[in-house]
Protein backbone atom coordinates (compact mmCIF):
# COMPACT_ATOMS: atom_id res chain seq x y z
CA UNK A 1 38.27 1.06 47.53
CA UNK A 2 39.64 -2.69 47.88
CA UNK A 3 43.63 -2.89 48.88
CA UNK A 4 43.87 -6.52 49.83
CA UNK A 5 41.09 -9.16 49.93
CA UNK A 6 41.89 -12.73 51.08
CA UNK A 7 39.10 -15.10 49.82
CA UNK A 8 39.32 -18.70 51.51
CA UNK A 9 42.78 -19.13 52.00
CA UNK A 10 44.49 -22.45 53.20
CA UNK A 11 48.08 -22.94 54.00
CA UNK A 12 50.29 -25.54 54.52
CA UNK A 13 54.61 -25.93 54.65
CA UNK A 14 54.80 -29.04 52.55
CA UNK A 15 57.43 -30.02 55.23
CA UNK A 16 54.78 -30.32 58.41
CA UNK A 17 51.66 -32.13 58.76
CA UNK A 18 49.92 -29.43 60.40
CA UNK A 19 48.06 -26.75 58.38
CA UNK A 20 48.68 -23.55 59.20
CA UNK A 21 46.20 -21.06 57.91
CA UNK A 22 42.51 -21.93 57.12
CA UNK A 23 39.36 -20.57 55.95
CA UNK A 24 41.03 -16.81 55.84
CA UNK A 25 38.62 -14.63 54.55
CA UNK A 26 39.37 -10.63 54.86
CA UNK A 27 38.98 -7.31 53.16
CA UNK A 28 41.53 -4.39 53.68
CA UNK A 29 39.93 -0.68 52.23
CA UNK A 30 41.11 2.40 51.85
CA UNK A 31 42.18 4.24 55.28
CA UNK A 32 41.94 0.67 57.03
CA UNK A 33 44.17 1.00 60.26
CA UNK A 34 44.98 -3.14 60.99
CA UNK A 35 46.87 -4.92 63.17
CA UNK A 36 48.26 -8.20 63.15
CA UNK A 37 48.63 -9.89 66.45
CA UNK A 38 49.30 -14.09 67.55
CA UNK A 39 51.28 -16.43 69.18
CA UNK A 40 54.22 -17.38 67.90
CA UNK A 41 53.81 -19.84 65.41
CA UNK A 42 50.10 -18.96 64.99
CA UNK A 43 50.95 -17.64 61.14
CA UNK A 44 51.28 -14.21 60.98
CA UNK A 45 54.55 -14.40 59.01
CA UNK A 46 52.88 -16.95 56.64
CA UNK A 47 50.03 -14.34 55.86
CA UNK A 48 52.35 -11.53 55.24
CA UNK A 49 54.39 -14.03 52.69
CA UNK A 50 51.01 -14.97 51.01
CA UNK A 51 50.37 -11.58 50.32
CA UNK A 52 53.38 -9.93 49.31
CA UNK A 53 53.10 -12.94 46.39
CA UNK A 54 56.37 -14.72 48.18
CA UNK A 55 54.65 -18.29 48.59
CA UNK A 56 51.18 -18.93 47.45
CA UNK A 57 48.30 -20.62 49.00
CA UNK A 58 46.94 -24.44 48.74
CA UNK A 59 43.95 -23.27 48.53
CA UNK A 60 42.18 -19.64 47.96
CA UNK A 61 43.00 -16.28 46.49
CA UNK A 62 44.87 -13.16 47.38
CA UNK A 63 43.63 -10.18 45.86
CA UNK A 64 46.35 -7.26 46.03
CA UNK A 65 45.53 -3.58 44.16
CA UNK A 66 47.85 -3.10 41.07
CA UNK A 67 50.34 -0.49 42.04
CA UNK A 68 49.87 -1.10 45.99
CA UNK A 69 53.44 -0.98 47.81
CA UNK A 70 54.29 -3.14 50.78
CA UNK A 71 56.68 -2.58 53.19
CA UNK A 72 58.05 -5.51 54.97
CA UNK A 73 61.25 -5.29 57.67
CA UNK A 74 62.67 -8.36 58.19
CA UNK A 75 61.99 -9.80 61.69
CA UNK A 76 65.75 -10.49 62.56
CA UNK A 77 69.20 -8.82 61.26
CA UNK A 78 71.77 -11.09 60.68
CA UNK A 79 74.87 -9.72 62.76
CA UNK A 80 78.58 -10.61 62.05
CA UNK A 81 80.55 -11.58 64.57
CA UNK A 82 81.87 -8.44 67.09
CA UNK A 83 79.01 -6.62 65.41
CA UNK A 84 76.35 -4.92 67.69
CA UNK A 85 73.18 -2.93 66.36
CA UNK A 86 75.33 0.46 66.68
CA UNK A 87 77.20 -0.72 63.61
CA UNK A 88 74.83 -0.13 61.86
């Protein structure tokens, strides 16, 4: 069965010049075991935001199964001043 299926997808911040994702094409199934792995700056972010619906491609389309859950922890945790991760 089909979880996630990128289909020509092209991405761009309106901000830069440079494009940042193009000609994605993938297919996620059931019992898929993925990893997503890149330089900084190379776009993984971006395609996590493009699928989870939170910005939307130039170009392309993101398939997602109705009722599929995704999990996303924020890369950083905005700490208060005198706080450390123990706070927490």
């Amino acid at each position: 069965m089909l979880y996630i299926k990128a289909d020509n997808i092209h991405f761009k911040y309106e901000e830069q010049t440079e494009t940042i994702l193009e000609n994605i094409y993938f297919h996620i199934n059931t019992n898929s075991k993925i990893g997503l792995i890149g330089n900084n700056g190379s776009g993984k972010s971006t395609l996590i935001k493009l699928i989870t619906k939170k910005i939307k491609p130039i170009v392309g389309d993101i398939f997602v199964k109705n009722g599929l859950k995704i999990g996303i922890m924020n890369q950083e945790i905005p700490f208060r001043k005198n706080e450390t991760i123990s706070t927490f």
